[in-house]
N, C-alpha and C. Protein backbone atom coordinates (compact mmCIF):
# COMPACT_ATOMS: atom_id res chain seq x y z
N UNK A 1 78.30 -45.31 14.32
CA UNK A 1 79.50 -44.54 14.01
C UNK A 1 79.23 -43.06 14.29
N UNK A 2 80.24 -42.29 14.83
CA UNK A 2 79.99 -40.93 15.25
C UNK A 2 80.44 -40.32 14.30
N UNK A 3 79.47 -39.29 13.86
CA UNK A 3 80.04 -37.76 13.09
C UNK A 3 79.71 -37.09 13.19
N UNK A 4 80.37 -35.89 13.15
CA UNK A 4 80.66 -34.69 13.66
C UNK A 4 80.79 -33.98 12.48
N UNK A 5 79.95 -32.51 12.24
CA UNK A 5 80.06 -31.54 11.53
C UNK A 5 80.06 -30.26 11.76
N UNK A 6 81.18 -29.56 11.18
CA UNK A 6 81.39 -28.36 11.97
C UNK A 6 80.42 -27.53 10.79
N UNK A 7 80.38 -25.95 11.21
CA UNK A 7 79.51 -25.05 10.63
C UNK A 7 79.87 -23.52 11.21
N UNK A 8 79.73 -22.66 10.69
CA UNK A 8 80.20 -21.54 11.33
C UNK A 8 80.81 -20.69 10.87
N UNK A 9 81.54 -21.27 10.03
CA UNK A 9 83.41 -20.32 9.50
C UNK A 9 82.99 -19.29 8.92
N UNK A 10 83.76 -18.82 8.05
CA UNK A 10 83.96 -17.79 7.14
C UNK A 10 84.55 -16.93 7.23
N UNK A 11 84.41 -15.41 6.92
CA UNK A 11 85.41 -14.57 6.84
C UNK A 11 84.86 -13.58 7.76
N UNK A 12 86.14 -12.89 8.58
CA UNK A 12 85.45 -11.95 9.70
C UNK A 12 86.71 -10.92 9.77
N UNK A 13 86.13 -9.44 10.37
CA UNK A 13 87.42 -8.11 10.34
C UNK A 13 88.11 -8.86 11.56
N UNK A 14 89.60 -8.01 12.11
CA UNK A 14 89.69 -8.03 12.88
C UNK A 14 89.26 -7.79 14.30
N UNK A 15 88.73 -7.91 15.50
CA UNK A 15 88.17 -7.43 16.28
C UNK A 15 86.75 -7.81 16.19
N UNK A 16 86.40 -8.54 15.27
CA UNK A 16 84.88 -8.94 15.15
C UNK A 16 84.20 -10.56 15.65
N UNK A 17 83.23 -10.79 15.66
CA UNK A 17 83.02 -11.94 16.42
C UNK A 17 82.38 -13.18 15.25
N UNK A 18 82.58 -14.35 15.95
CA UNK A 18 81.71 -15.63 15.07
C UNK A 18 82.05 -16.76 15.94
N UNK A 19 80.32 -17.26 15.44
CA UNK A 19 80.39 -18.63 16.23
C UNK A 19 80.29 -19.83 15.54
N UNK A 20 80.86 -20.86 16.31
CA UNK A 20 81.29 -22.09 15.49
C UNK A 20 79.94 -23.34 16.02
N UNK A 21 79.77 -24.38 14.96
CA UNK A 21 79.07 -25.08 16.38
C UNK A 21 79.28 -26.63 15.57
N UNK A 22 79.13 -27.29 16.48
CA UNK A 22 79.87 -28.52 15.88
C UNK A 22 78.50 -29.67 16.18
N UNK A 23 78.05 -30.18 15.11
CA UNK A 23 77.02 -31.13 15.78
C UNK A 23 77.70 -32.60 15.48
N UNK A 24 76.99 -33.30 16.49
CA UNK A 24 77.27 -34.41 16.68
C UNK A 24 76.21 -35.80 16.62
N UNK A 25 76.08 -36.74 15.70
CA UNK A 25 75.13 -37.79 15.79
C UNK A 25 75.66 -39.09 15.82
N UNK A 26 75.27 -40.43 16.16
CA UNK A 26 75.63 -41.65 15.71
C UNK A 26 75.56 -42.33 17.14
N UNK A 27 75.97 -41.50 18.36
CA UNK A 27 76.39 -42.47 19.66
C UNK A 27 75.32 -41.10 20.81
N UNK A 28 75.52 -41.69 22.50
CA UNK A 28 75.43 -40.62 23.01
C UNK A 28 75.97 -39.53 23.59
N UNK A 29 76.30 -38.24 23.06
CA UNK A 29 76.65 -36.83 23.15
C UNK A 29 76.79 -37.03 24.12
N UNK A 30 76.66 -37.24 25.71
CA UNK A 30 76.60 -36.72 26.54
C UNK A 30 77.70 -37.82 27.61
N UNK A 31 78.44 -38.71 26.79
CA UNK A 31 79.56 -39.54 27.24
C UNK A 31 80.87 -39.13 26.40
N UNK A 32 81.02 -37.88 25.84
CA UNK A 32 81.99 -37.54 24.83
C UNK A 32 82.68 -36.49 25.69
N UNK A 33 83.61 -36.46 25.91
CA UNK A 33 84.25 -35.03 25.59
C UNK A 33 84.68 -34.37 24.65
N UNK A 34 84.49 -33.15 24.77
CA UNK A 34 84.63 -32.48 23.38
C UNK A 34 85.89 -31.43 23.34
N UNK A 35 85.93 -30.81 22.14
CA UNK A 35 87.14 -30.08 22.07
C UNK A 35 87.31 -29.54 20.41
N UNK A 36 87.45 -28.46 20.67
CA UNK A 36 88.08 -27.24 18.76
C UNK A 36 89.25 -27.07 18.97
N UNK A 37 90.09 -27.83 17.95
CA UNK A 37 91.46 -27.77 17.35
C UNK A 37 91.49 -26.98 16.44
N UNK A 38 92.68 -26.17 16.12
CA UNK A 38 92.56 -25.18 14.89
C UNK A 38 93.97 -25.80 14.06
N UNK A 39 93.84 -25.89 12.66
CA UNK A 39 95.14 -26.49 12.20
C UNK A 39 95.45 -24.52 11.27
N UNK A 40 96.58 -23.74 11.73
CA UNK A 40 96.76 -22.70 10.80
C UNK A 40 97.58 -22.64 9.21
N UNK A 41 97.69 -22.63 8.43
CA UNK A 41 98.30 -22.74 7.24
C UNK A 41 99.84 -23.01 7.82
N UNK A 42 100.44 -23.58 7.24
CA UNK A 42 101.90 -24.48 7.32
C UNK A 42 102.19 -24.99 8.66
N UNK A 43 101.23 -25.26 9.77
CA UNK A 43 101.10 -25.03 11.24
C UNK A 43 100.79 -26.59 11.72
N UNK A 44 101.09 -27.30 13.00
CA UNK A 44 100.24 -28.82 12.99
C UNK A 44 98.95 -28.14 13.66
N UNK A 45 98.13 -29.18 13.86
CA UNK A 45 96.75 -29.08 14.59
C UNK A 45 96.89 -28.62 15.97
N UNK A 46 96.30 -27.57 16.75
CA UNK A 46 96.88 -27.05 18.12
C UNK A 46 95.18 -27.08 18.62
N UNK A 47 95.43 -27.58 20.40
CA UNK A 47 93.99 -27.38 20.85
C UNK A 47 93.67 -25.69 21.39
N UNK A 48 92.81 -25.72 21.02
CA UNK A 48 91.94 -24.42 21.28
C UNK A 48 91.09 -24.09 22.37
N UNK A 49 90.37 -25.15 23.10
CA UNK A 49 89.52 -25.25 24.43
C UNK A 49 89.39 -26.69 24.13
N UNK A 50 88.52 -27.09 24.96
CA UNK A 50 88.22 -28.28 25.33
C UNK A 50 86.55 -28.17 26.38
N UNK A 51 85.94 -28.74 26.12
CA UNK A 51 85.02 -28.61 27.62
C UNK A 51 84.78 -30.53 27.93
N UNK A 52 84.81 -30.88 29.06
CA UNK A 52 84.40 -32.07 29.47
C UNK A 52 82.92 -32.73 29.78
N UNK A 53 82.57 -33.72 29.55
CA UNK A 53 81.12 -34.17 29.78
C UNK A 53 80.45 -33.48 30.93
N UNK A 54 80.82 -32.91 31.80
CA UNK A 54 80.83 -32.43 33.06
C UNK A 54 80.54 -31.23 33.11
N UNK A 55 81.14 -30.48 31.82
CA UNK A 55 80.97 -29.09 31.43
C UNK A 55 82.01 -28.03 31.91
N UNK A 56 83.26 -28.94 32.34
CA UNK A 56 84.35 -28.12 32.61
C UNK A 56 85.37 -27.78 31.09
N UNK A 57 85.65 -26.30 31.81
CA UNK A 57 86.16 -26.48 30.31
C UNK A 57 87.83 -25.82 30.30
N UNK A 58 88.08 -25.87 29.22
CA UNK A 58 90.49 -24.94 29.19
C UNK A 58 90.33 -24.77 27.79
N UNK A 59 91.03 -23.40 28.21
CA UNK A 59 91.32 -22.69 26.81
C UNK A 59 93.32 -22.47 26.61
N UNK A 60 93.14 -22.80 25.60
CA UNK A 60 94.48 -21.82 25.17
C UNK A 60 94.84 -20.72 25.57
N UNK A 61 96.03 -20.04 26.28
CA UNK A 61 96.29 -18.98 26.14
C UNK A 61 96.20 -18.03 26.24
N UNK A 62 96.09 -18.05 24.49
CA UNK A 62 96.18 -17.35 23.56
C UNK A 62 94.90 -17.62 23.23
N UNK A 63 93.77 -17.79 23.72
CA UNK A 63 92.45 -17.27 23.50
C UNK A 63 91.38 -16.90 24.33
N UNK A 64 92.32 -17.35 25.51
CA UNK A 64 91.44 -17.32 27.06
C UNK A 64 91.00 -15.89 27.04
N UNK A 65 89.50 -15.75 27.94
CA UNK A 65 88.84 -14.08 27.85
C UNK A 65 88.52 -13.89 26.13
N UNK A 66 88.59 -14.58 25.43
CA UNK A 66 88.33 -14.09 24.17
C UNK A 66 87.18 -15.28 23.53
N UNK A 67 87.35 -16.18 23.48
CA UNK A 67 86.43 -17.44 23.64
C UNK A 67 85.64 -17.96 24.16
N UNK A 68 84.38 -18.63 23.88
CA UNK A 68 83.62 -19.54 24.87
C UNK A 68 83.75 -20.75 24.01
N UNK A 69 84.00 -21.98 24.54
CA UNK A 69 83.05 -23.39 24.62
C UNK A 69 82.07 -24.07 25.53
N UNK A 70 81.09 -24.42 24.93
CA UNK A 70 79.84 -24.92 25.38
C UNK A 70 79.14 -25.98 24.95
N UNK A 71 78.67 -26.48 25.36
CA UNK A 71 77.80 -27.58 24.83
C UNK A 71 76.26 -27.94 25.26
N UNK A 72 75.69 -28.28 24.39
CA UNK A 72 73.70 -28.50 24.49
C UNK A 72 73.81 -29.84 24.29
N UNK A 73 74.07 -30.86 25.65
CA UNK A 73 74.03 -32.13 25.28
C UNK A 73 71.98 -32.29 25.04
N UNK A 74 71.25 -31.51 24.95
CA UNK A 74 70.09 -31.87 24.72
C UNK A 74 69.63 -31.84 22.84
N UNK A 75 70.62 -30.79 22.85
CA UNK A 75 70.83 -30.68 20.77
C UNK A 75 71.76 -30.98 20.38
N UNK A 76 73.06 -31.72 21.25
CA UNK A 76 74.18 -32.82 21.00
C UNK A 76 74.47 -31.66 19.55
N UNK A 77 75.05 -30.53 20.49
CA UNK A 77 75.86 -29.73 19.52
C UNK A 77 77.14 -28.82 20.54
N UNK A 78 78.11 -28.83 20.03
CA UNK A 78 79.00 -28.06 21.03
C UNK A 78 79.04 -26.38 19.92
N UNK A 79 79.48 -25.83 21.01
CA UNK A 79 79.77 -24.28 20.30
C UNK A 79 80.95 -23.69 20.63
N UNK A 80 81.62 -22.73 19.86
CA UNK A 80 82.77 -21.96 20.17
C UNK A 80 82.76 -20.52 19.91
N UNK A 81 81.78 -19.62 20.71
CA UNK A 81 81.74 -18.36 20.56
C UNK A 81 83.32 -17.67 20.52
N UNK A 82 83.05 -16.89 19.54
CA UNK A 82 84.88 -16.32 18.97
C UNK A 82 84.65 -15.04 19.05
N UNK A 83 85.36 -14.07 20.15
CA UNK A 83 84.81 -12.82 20.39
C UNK A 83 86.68 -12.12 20.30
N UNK A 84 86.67 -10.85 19.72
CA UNK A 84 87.58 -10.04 19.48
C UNK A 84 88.68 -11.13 18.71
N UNK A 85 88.06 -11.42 17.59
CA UNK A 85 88.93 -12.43 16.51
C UNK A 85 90.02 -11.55 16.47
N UNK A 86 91.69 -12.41 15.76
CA UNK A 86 92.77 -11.29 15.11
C UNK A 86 93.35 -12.25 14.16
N UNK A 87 93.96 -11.65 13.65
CA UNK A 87 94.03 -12.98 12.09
C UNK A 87 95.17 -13.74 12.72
N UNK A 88 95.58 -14.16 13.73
CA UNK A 88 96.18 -15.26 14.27
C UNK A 88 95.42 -16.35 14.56
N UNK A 89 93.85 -16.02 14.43
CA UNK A 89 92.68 -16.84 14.96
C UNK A 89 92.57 -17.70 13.60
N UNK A 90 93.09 -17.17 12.42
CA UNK A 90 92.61 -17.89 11.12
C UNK A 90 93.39 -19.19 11.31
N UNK A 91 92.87 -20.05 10.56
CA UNK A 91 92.45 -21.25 10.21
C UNK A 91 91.72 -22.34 10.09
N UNK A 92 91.78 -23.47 10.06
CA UNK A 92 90.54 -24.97 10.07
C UNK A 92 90.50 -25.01 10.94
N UNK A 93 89.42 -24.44 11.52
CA UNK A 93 88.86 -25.39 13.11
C UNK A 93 87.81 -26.26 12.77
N UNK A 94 88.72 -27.61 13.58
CA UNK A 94 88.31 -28.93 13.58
C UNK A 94 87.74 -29.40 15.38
N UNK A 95 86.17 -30.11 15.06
CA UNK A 95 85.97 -30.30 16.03
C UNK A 95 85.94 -31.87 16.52
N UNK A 96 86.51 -32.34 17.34
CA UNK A 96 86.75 -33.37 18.17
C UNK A 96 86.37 -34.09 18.81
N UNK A 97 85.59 -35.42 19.72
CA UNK A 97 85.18 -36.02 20.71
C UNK A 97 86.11 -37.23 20.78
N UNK A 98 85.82 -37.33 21.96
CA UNK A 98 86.87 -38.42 22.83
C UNK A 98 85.63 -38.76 23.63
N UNK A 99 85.88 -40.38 23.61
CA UNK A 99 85.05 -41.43 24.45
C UNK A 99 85.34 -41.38 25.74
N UNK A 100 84.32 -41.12 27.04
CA UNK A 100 84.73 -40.54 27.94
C UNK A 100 85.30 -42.13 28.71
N UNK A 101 84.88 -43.52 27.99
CA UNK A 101 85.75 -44.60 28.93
C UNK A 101 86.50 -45.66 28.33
N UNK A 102 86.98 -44.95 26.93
CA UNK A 102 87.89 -46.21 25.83
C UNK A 102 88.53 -44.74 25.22
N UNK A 103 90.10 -45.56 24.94
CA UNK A 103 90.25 -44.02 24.37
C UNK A 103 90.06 -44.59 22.66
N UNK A 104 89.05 -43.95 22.57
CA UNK A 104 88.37 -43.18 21.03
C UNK A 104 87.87 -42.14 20.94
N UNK A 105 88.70 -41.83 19.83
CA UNK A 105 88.52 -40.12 18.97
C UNK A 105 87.69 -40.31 17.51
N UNK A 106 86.96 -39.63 17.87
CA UNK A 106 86.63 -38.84 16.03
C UNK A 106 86.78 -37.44 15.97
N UNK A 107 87.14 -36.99 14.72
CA UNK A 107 87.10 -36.04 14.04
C UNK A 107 86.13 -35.06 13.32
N UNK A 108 86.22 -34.31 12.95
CA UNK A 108 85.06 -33.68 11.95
C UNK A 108 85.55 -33.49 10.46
N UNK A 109 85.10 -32.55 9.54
CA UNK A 109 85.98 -32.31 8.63
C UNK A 109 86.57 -31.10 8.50
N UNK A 110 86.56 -30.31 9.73
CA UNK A 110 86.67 -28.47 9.41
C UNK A 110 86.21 -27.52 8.86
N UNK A 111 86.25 -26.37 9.69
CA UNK A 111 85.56 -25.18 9.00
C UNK A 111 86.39 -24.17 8.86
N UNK A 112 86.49 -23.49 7.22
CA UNK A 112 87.68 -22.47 7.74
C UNK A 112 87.23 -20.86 8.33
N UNK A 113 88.28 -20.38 9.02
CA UNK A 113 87.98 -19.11 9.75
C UNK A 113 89.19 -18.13 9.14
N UNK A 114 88.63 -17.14 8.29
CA UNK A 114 89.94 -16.37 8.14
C UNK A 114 89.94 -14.83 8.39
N UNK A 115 90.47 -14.63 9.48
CA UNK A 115 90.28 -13.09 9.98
C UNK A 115 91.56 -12.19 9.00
N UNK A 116 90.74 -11.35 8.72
CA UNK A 116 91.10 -10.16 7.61
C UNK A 116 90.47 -8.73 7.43
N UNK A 117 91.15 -8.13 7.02
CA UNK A 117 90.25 -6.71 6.88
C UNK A 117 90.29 -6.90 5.22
């Protein structure tokens, strides 16, 4: 069984940076695609990037130039460097994998991010 735990969150100014990183155990990391969803207070769950087994990756938006996703399929951990946060960035980011040849998803349990001065 796969699980996934995110780590990272907390509280950050505006304009300031934090990184997320999501580890992953149970199956092999390196047949997953991955992906950070952010759910914002009264908001549904919206994707945030994505990177593929392949190491391609899409961002939102509304975070592109401001974000990285990455992944260490050798420490079967993905990351989401968060650079020039703004409190639109706050909420649960939840991290994701998808089976790269059945469609199956797991979840994580979230980490919260709340940008504030």
């Amino acid at each position: 069984q796969v699980q996934l735990v995110e780590s990272g969150g907390g509280l950050v100014q505006p304009g300031g940076s934090l990184t997320l990183a999501c580890v992953f155990s149970g199956r092999s990391f390196s047949v997953y695609h991955m992906a950070w969803y952010r759910q914002s207070p009264g908001a549904q769950r919206e994707l945030v990037a994505n990177i593929s087994t392949e190491g391609d990756s899409y961002y939102d938006g509304a975070v592109k130039g401001r974000f990285t996703i990455s992944r260490d399929n050798f420490g079967n951990t993905m990351y989401l460097q968060m650079n020039r946060v703004k409190p639109d960035d706050t909420g649960v980011y939840f991290c994701k994998a998808d089976y790269r040849f059945f469609d199956i998803s797991y979840w994580g349990q979230g980490t919260q991010v709340t940008v504030s001065s």
